[in-house]
C-alpha atoms as a PDB file:
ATOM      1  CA  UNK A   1     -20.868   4.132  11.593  1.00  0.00           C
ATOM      2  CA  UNK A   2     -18.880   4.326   9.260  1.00  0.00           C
ATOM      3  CA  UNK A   3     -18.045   1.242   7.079  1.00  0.00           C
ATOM      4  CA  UNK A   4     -14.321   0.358   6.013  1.00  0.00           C
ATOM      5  CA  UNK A   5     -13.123  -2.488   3.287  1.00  0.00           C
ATOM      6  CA  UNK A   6      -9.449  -3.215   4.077  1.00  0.00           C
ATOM      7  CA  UNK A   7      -7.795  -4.004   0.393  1.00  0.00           C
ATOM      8  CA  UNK A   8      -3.603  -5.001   0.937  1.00  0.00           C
ATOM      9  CA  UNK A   9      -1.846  -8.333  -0.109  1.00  0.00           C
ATOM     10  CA  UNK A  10       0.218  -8.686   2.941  1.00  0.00           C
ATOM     11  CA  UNK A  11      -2.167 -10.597   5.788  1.00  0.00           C
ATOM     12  CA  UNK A  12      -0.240  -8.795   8.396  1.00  0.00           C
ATOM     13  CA  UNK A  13      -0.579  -5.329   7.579  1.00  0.00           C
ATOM     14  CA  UNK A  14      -4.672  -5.749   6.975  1.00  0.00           C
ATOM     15  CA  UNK A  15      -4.723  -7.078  10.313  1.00  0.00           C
ATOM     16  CA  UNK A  16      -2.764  -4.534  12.124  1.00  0.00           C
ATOM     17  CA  UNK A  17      -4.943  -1.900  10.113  1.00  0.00           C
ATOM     18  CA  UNK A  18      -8.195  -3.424  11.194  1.00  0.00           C
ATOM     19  CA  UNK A  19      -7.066  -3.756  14.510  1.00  0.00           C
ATOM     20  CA  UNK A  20      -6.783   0.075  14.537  1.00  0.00           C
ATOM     21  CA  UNK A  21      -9.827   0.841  12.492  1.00  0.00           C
ATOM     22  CA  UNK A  22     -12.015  -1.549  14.915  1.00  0.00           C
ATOM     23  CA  UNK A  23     -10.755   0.668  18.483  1.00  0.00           C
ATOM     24  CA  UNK A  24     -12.548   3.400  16.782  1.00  0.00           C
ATOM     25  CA  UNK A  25     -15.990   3.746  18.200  1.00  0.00           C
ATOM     26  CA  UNK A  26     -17.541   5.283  14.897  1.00  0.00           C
ATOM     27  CA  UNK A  27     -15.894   2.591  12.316  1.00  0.00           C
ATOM     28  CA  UNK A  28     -16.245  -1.132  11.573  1.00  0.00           C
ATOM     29  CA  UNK A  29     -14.213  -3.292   8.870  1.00  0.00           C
ATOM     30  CA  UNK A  30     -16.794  -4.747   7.181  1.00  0.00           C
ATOM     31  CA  UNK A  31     -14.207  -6.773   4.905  1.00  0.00           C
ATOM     32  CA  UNK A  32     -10.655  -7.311   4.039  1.00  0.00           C
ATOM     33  CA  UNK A  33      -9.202  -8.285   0.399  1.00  0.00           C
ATOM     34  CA  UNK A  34      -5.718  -9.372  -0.685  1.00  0.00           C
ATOM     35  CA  UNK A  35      -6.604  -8.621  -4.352  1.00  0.00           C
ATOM     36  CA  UNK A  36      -8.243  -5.730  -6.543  1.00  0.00           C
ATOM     37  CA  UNK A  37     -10.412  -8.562  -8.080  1.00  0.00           C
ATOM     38  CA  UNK A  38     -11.777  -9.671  -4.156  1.00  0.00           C
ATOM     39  CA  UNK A  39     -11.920  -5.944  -3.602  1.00  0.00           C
ATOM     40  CA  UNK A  40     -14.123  -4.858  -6.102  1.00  0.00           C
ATOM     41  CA  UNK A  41     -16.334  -8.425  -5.433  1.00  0.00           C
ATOM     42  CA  UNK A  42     -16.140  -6.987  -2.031  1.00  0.00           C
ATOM     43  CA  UNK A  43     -17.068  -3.507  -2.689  1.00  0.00           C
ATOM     44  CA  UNK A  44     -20.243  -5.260  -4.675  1.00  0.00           C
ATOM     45  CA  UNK A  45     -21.284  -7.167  -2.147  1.00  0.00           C
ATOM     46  CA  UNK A  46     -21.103  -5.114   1.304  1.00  0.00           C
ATOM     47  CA  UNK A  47     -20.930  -1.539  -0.286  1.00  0.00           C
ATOM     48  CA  UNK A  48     -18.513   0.098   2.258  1.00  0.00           C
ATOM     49  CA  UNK A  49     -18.129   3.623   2.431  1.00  0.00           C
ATOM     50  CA  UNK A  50     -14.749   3.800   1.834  1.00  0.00           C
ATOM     51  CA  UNK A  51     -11.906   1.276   0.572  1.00  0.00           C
ATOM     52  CA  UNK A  52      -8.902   1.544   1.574  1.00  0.00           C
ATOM     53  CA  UNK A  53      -6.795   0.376  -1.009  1.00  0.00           C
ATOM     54  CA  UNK A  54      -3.438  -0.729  -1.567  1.00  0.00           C
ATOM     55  CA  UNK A  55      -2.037   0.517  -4.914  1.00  0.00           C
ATOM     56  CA  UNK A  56       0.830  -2.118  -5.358  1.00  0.00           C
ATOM     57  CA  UNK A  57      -0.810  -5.466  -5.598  1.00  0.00           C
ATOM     58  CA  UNK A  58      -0.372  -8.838  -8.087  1.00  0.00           C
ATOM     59  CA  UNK A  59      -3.234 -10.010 -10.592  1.00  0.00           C
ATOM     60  CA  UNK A  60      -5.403  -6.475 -10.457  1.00  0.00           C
ATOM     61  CA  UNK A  61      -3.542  -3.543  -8.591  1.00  0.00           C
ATOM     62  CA  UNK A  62      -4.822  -0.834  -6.670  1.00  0.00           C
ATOM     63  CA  UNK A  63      -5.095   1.525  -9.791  1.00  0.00           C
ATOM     64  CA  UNK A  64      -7.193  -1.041 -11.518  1.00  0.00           C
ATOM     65  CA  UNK A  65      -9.246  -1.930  -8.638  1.00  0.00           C
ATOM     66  CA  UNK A  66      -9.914   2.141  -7.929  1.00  0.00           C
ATOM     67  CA  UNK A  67     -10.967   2.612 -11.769  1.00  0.00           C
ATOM     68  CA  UNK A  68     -13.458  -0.240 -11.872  1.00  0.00           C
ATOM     69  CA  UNK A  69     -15.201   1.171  -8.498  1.00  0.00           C
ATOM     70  CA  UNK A  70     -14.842   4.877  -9.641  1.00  0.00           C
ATOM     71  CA  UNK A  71     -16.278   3.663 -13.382  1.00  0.00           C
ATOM     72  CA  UNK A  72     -19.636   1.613 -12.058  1.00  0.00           C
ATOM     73  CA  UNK A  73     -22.829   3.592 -10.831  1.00  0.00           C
ATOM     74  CA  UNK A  74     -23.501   0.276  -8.665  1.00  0.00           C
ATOM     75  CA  UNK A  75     -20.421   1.914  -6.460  1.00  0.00           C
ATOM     76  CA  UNK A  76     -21.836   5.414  -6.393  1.00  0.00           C
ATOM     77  CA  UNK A  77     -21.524   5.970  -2.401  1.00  0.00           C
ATOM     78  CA  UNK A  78     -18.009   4.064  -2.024  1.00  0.00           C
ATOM     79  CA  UNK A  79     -14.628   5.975  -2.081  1.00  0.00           C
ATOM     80  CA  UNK A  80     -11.593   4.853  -2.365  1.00  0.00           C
ATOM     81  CA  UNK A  81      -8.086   5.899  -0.079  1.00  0.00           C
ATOM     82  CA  UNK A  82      -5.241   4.842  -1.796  1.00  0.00           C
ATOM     83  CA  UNK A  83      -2.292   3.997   0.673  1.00  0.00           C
ATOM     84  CA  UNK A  84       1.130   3.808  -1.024  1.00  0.00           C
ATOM     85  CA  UNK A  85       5.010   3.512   0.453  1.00  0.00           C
ATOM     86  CA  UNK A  86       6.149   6.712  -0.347  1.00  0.00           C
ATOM     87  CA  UNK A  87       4.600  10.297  -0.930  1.00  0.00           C
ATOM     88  CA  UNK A  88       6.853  10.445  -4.560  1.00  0.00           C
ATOM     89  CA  UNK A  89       5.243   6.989  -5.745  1.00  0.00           C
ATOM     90  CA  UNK A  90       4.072   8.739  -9.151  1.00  0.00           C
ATOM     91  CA  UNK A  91       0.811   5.956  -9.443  1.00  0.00           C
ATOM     92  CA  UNK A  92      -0.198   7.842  -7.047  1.00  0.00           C
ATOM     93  CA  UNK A  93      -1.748  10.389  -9.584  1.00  0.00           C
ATOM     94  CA  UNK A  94      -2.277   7.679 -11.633  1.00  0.00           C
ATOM     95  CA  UNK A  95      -4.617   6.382  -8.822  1.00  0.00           C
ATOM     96  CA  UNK A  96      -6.305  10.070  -8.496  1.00  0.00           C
ATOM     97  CA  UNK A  97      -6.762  10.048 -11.981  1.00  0.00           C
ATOM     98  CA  UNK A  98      -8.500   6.757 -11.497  1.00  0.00           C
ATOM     99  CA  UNK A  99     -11.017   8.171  -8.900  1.00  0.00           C
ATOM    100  CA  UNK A 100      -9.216   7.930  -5.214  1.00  0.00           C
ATOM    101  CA  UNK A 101     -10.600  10.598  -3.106  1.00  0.00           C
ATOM    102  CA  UNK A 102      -6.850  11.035  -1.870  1.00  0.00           C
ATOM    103  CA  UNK A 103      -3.680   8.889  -0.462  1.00  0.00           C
ATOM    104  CA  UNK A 104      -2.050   8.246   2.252  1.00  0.00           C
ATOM    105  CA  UNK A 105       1.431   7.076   2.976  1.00  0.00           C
ATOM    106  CA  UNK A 106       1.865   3.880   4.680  1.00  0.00           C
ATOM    107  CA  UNK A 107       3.452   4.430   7.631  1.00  0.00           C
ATOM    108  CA  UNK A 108       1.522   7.420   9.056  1.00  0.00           C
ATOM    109  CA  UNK A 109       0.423   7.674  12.501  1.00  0.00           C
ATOM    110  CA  UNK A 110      -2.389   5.632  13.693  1.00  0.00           C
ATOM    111  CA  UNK A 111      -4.743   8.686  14.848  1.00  0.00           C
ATOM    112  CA  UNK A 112      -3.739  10.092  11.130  1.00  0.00           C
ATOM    113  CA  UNK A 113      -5.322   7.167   9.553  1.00  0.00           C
ATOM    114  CA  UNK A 114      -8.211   7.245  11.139  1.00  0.00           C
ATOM    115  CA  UNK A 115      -8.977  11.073  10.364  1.00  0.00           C
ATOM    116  CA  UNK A 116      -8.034  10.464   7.102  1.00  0.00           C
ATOM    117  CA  UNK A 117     -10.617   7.982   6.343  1.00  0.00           C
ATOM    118  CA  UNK A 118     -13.192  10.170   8.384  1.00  0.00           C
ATOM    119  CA  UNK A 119     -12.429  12.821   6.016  1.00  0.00           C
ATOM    120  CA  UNK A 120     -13.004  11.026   2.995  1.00  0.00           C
ATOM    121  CA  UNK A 121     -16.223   9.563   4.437  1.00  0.00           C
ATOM    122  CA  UNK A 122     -17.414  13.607   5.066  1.00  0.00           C
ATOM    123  CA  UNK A 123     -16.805  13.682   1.160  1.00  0.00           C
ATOM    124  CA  UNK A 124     -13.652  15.880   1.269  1.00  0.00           C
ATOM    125  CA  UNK A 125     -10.381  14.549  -0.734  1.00  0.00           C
ATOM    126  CA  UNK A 126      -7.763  13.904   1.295  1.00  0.00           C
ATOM    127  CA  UNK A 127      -4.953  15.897  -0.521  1.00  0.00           C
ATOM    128  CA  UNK A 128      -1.556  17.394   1.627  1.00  0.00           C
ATOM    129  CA  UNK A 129      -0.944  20.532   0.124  1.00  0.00           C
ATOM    130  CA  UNK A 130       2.305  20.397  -0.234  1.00  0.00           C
ATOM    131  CA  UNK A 131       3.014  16.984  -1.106  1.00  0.00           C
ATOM    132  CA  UNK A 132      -0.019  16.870  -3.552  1.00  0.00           C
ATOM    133  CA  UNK A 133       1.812  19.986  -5.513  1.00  0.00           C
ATOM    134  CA  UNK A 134       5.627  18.282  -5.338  1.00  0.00           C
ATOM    135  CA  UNK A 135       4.245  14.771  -6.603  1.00  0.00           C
ATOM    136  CA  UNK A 136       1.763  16.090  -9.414  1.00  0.00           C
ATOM    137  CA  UNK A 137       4.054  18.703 -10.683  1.00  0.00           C
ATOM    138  CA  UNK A 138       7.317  16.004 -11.264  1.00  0.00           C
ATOM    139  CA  UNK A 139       4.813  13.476 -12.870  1.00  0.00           C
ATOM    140  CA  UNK A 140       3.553  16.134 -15.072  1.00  0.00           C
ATOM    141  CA  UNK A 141       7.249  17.282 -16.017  1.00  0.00           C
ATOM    142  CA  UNK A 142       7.543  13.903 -17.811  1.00  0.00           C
ATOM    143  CA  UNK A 143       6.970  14.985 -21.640  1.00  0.00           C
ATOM    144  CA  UNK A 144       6.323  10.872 -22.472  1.00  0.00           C
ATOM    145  CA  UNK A 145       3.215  11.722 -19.687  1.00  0.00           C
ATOM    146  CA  UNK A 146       0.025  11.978 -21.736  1.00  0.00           C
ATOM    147  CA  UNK A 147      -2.495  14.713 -20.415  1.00  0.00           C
ATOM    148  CA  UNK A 148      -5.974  12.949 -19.336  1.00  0.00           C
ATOM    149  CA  UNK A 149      -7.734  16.447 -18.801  1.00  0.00           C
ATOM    150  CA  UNK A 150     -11.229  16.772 -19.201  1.00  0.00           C
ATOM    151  CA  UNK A 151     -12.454  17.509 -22.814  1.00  0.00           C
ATOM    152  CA  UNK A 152     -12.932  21.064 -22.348  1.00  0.00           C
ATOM    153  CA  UNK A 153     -10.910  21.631 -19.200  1.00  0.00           C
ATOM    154  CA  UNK A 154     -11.440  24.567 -17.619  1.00  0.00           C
ATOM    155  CA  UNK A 155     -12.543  26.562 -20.521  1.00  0.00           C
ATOM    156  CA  UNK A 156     -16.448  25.421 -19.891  1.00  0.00           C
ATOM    157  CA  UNK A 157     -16.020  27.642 -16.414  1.00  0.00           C
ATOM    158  CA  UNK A 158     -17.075  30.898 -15.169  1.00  0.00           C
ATOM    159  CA  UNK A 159     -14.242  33.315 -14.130  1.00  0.00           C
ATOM    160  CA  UNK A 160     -15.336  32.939 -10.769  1.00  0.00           C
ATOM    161  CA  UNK A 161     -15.188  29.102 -11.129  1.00  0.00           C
ATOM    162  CA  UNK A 162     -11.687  29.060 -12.113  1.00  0.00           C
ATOM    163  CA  UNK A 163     -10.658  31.230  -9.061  1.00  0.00           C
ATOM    164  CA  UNK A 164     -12.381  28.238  -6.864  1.00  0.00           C
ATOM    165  CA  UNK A 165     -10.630  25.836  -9.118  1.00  0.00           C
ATOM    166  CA  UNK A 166      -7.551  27.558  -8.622  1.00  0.00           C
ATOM    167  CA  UNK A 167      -7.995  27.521  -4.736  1.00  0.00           C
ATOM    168  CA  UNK A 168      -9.053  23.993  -4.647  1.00  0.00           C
ATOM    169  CA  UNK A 169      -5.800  22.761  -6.276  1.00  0.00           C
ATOM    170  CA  UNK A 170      -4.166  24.507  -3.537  1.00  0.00           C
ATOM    171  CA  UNK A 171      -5.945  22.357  -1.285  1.00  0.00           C
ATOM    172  CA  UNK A 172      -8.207  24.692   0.551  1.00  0.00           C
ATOM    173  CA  UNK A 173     -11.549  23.468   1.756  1.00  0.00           C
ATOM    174  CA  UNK A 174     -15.197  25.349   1.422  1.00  0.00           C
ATOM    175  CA  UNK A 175     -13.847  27.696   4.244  1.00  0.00           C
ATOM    176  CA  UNK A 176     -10.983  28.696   3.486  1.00  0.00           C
ATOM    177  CA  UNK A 177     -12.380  29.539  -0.308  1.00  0.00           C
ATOM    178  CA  UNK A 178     -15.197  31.605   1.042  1.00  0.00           C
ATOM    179  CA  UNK A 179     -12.367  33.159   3.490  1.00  0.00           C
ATOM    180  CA  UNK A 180     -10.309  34.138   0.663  1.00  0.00           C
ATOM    181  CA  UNK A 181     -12.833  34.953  -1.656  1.00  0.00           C
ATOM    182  CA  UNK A 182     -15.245  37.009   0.281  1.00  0.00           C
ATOM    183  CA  UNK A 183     -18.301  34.351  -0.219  1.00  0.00           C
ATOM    184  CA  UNK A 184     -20.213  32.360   2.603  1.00  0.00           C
ATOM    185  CA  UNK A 185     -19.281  28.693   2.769  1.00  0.00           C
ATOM    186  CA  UNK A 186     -22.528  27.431   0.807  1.00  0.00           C
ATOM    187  CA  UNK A 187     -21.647  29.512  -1.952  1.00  0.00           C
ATOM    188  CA  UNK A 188     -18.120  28.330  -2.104  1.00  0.00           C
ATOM    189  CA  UNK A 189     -19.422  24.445  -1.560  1.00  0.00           C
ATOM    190  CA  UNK A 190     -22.028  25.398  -4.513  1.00  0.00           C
ATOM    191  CA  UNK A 191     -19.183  26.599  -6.705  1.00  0.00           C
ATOM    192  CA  UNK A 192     -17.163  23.677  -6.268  1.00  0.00           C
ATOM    193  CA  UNK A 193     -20.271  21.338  -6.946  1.00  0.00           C
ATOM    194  CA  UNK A 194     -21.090  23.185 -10.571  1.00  0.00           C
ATOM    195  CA  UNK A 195     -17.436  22.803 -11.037  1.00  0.00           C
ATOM    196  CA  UNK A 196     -17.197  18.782 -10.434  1.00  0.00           C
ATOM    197  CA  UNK A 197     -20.745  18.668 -13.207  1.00  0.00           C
ATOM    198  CA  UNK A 198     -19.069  21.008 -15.913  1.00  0.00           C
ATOM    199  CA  UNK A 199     -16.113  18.973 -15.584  1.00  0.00           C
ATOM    200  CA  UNK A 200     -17.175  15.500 -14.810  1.00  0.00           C
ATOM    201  CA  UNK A 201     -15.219  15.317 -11.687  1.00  0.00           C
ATOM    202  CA  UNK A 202     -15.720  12.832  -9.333  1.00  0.00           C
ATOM    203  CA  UNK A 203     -14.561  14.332  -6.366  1.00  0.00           C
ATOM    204  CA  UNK A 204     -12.181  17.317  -5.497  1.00  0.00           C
ATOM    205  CA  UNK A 205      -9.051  15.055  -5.990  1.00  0.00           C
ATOM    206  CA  UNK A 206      -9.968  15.116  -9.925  1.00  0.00           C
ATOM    207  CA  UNK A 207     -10.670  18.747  -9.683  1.00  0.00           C
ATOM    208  CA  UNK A 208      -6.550  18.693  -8.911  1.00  0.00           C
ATOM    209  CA  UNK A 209      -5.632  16.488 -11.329  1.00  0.00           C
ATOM    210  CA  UNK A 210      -7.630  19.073 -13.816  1.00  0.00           C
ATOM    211  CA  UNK A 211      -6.569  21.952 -12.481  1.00  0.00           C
ATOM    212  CA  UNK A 212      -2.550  20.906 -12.899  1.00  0.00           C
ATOM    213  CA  UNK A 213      -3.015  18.780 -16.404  1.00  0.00           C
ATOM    214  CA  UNK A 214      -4.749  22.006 -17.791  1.00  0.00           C
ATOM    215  CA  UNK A 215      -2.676  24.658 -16.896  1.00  0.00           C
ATOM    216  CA  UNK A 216      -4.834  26.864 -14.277  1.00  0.00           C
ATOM    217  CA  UNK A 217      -2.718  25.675 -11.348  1.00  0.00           C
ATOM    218  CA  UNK A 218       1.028  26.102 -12.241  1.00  0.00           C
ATOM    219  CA  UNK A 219       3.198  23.212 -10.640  1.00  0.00           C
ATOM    220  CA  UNK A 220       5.792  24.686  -8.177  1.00  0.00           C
ATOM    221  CA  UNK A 221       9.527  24.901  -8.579  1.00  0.00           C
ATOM    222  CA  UNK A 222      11.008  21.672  -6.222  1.00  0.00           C
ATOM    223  CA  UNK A 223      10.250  22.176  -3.122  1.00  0.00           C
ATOM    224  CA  UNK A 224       7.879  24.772  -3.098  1.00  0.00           C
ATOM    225  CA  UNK A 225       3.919  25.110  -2.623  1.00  0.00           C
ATOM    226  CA  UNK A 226       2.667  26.672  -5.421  1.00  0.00           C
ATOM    227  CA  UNK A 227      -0.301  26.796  -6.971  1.00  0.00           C
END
């Protein structure tokens, strides 16, 4: 069962999302929070497997919220899944810099939802391609934007590493890297696990965030998928 902490500041929209998350036979909403303060309380207290968080919220936002879970070993097995009105909101990086395992846009569809917070449970980050590329690659246009890339970056990895690096910024999973690389799927899932200690990653959504603020993936031209 999987175990779900609703965090938004508008009553109705928690209850229409734990309405949805409770028809689902393998999840429960353990608790809801209008604030990042009650969420990390929350978070404390009934240690859900994931939160997921709004990122626009008064007193302690979403951002804030996500670092203070991602920061504290006592919240070592919960993830956070940022939801946010549009797929251009640039805190959006700011909350995958923060530790989010991925976002979501607000008004997806309800089956969406749900197999987006079933993915993050499985421990994969829940980044669209596409999307992911277009929003990181604008922030990171901004020349006021400091970089927060790992000390090191990249450098610390194997040749080999950086080609999984490289593929994971695209968004591929363990599959699709051994696919394109020629490896079986543990290999690829051990790659990407020695990658996340060199680097200090807390999940594959940082090994984007790395991968674009360092250079190895090259943001696309607007409107294209690059990598």
């Amino acid at each position: 069962m999987i175990r779900v902490l609703l965090v938004d500041d508008q009553t109705l929209v928690r209850a229409a999302f734990a309405m949805l998350v409770e028809s689902a036979a393998d999840m429960e909403v353990v608790a809801q929070a209008g604030t990042g303060h009650e969420a990390v309380a929350l978070a404390r207290s009934q240690q859900p497997d994931i939160v997921v968080m709004d990122i626009r919220m008064p007193e302690l936002d979403g951002i804030g919220a996500t670092r203070l879970i991602a920061a504290d070993a006592a919240f070592a097995g919960v993830k956070v899944l940022v939801l946010t009105t549009y797929d251009t909101d640039e805190h959006v990086v700011e909350a995958l810099r923060a530790g989010a395992s991925g976002f979501l846009v607000k008004d997806t569809r309800p089956a969406e939802l749900l197999a987006a917070i079933r993915t993050v449970a499985a421990g994969e980050a829940l980044l669209s391609p596409g999307p992911t590329a277009r929003l990181i690659s604008r922030v990171l246009r901004q020349p006021e934007l400091p970089s927060r890339a790992a000390p090191g970056g990249p450098d610390c990895l194997s040749d080999r590493e950086r080609q999984v690096l490289r593929l994971v910024a695209r968004g591929l999973n363990n599959t699709e890297i051994a696919e394109s690389l020629g490896l079986s799927p543990l290999t690829a899932k051990t790659h990407v696990s020695r990658i996340m200690g060199k680097l200090g990653a807390r999940d594959r959504a940082q090994l984007v965030i790395v991968a674009y603020e360092s250079g190895l993936a090259v943001p696309a031209r607007d409107g294209a998928d690059g990598s």
